[in-house]
N, C-alpha and C. Protein backbone atom coordinates (compact mmCIF):
# COMPACT_ATOMS: atom_id res chain seq x y z
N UNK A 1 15.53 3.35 -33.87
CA UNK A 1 16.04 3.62 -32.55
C UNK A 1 14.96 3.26 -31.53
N UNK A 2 15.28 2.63 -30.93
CA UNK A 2 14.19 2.01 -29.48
C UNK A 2 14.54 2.91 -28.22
N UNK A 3 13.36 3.74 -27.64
CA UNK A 3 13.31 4.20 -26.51
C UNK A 3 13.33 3.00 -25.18
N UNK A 4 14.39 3.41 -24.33
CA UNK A 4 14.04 2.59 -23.01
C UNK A 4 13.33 3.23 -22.57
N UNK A 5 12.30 2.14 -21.49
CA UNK A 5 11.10 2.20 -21.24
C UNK A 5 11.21 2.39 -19.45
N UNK A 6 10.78 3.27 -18.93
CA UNK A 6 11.26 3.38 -17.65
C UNK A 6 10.22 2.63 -17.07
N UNK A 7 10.46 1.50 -16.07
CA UNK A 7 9.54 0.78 -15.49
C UNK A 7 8.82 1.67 -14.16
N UNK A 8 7.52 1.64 -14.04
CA UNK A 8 6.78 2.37 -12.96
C UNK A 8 7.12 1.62 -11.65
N UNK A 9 7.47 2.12 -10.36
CA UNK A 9 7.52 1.24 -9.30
C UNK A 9 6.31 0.50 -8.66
N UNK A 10 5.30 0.73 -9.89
CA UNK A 10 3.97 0.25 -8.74
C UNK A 10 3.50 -0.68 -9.80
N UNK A 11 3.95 -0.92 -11.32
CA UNK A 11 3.60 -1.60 -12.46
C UNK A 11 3.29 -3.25 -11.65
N UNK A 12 2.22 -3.51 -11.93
CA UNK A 12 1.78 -4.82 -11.39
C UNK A 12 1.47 -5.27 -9.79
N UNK A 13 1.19 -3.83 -9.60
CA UNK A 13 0.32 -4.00 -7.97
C UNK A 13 -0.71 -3.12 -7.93
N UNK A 14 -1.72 -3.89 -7.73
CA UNK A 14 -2.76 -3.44 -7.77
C UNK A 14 -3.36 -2.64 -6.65
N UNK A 15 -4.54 -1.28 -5.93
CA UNK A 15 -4.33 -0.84 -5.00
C UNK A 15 -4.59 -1.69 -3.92
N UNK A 16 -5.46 -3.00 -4.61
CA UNK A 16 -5.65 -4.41 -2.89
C UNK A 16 -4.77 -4.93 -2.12
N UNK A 17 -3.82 -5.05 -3.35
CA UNK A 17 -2.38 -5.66 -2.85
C UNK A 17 -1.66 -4.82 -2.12
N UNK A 18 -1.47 -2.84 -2.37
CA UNK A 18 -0.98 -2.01 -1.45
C UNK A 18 -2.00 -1.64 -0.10
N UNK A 19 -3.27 -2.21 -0.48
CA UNK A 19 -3.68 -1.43 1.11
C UNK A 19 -3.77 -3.06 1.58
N UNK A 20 -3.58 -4.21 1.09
CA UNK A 20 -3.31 -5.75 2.02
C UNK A 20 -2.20 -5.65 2.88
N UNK A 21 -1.26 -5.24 1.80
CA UNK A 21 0.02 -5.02 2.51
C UNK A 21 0.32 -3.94 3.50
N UNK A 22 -0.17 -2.75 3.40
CA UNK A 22 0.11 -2.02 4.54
C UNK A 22 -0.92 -2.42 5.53
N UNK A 23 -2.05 -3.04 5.61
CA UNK A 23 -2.91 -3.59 6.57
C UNK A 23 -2.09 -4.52 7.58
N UNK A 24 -1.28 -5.70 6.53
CA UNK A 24 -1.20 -6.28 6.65
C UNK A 24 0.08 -6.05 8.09
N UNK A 25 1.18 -4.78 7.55
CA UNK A 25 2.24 -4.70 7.97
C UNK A 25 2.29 -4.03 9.49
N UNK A 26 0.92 -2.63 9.15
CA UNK A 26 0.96 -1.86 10.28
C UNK A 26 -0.16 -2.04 11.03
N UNK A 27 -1.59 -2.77 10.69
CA UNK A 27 -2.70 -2.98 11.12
C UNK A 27 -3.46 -1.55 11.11
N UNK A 28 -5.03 -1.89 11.30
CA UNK A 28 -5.68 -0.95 11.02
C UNK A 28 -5.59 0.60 11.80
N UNK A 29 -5.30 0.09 13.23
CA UNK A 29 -5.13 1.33 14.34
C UNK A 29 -3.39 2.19 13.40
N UNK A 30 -2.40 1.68 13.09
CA UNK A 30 -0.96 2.16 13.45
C UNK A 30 -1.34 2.85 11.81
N UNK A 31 -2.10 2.31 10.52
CA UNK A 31 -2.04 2.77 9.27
C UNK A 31 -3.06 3.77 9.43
N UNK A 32 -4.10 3.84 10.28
CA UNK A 32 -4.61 5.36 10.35
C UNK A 32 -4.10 6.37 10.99
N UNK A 33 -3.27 6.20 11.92
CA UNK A 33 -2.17 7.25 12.01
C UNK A 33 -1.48 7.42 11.36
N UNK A 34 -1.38 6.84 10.50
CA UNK A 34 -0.33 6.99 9.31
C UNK A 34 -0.64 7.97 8.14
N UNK A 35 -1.61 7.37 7.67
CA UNK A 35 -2.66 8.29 6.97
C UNK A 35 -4.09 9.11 7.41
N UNK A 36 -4.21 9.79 7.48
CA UNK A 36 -5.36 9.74 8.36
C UNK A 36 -6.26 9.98 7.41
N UNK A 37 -7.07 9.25 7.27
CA UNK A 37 -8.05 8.96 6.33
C UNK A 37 -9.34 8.23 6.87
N UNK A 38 -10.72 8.75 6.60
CA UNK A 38 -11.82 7.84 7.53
C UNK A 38 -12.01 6.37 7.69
N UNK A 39 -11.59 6.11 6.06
CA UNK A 39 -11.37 4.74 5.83
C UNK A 39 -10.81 3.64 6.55
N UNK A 40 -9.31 4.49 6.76
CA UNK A 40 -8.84 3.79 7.84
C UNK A 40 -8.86 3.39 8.97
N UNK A 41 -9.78 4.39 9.73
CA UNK A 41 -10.11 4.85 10.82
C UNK A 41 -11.29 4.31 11.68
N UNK A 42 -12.66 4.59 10.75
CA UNK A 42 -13.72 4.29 11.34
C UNK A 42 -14.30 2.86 10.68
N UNK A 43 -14.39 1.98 11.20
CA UNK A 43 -15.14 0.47 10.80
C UNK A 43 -14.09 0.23 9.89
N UNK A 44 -13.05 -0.08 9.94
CA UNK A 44 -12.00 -0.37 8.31
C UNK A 44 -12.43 -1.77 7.88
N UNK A 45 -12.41 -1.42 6.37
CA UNK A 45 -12.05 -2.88 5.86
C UNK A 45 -11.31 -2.45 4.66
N UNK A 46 -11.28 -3.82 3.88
CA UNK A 46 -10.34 -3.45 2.15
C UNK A 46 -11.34 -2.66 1.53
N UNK A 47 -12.42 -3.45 1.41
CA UNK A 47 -13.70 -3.16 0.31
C UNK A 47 -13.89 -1.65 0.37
N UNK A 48 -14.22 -1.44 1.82
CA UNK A 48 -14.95 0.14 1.74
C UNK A 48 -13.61 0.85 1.40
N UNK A 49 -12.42 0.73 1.95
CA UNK A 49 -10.88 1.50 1.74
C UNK A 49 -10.50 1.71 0.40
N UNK A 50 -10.61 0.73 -0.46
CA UNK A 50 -10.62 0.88 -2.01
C UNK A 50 -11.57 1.42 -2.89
N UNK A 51 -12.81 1.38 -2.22
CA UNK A 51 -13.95 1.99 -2.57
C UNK A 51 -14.33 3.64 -2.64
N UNK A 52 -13.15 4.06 -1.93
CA UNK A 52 -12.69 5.16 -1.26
C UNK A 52 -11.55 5.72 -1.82
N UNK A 53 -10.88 4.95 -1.87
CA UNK A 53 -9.26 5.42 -2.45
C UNK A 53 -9.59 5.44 -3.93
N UNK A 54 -10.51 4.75 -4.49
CA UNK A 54 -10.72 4.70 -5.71
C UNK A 54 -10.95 5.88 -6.76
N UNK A 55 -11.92 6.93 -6.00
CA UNK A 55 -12.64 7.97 -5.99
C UNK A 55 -11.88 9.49 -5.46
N UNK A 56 -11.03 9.08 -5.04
CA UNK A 56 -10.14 10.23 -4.03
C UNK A 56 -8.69 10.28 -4.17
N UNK A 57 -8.05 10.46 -5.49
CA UNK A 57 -6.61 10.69 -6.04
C UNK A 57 -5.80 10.77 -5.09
N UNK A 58 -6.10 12.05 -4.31
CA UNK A 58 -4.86 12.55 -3.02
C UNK A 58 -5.03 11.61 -2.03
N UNK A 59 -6.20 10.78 -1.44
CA UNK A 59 -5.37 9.42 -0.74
C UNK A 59 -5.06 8.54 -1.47
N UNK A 60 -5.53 8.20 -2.58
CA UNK A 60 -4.92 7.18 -3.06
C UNK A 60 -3.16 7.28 -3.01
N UNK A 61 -2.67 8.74 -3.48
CA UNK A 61 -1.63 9.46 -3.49
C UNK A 61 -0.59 8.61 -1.84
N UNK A 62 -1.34 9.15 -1.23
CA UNK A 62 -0.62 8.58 0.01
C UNK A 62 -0.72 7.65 0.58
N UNK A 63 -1.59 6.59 0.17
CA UNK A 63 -1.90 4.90 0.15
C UNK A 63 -0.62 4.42 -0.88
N UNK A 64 0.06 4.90 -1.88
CA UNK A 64 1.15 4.90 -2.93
C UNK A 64 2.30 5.28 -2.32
N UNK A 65 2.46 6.56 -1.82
CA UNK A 65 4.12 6.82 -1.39
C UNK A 65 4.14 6.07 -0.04
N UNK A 66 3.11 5.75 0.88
CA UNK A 66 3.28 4.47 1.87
C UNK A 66 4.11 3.51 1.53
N UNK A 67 3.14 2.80 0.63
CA UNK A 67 3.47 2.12 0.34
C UNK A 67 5.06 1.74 -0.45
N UNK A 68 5.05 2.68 -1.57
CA UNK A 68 6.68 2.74 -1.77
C UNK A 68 7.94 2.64 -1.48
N UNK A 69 7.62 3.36 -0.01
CA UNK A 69 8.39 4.15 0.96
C UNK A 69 8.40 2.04 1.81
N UNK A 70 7.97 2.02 2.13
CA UNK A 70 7.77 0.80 2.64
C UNK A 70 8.39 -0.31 2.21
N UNK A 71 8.47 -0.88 0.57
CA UNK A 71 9.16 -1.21 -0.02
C UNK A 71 10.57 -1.23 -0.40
N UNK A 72 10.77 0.19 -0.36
CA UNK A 72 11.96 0.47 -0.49
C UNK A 72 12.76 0.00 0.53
N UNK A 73 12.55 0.27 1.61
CA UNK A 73 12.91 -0.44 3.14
C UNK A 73 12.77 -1.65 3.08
N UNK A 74 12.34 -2.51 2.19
CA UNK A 74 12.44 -4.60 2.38
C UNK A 74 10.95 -4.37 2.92
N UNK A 75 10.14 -4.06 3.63
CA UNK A 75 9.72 -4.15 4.16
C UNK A 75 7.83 -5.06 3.36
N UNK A 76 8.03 -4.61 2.43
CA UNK A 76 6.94 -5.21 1.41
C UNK A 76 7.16 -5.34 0.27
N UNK A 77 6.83 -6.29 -0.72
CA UNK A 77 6.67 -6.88 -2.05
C UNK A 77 5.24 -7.35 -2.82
N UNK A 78 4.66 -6.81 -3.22
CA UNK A 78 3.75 -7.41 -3.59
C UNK A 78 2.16 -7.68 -2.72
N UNK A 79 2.00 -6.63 -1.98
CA UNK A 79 1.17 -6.72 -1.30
C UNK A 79 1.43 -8.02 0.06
N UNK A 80 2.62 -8.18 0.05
CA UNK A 80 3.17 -9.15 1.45
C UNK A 80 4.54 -9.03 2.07
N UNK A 81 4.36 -9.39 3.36
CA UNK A 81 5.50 -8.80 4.25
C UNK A 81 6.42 -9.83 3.74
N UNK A 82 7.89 -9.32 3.53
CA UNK A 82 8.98 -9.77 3.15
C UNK A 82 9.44 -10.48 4.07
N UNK A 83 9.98 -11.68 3.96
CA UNK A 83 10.19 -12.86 5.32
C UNK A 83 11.59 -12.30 5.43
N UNK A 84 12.12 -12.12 6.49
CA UNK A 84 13.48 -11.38 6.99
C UNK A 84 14.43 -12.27 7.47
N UNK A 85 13.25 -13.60 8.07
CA UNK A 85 14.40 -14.84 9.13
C UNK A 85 14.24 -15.95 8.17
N UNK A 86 14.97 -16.77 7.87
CA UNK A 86 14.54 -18.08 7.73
C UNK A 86 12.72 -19.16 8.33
N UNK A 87 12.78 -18.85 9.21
CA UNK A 87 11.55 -19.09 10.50
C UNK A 87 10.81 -18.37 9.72
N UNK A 88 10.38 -17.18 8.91
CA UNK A 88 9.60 -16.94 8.61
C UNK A 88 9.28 -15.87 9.36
């Protein structure tokens, strides 16, 4: 008997690709209101943000349901904004 295997919604994104993509979507000012996290906040970049999230479960936590939540809405795939128009 073979168990189905429930696929994870985050299986094959890595956390660069979720904090590219929400960088990418809301920019650094609109994603630290979002989260409020120092990372985001003071001098942001990826490096130090992952460096950070790496070490710290409960943001990583909410660098994840962002992100999810975001997805779920079209709004991201893969660490990139989902093209909505033709035009791009």
């Amino acid at each position: 008997m073979h168990k189905k295997q429930i696929k994870y919604p985050l299986d094959g994104i890595t956390l660069e690709m979720m904090v590219t993509g929400l960088v990418e979507h809301f920019g650094w000012e609109a994603l630290g209101k979002r989260i409020k996290i120092r990372c985001f906040t003071s001098d942001p970049s990826i490096k130090s943000s992952l460096k950070f999230l790496r070490k710290t479960p409960w943001a990583r936590s909410k660098v994840e349901a962002l992100y999810l939540a975001m997805q779920k809405r079209g709004k991201l795939r893969g660490g990139k904004r989902i093209q909505t128009t033709p035009e791009g």
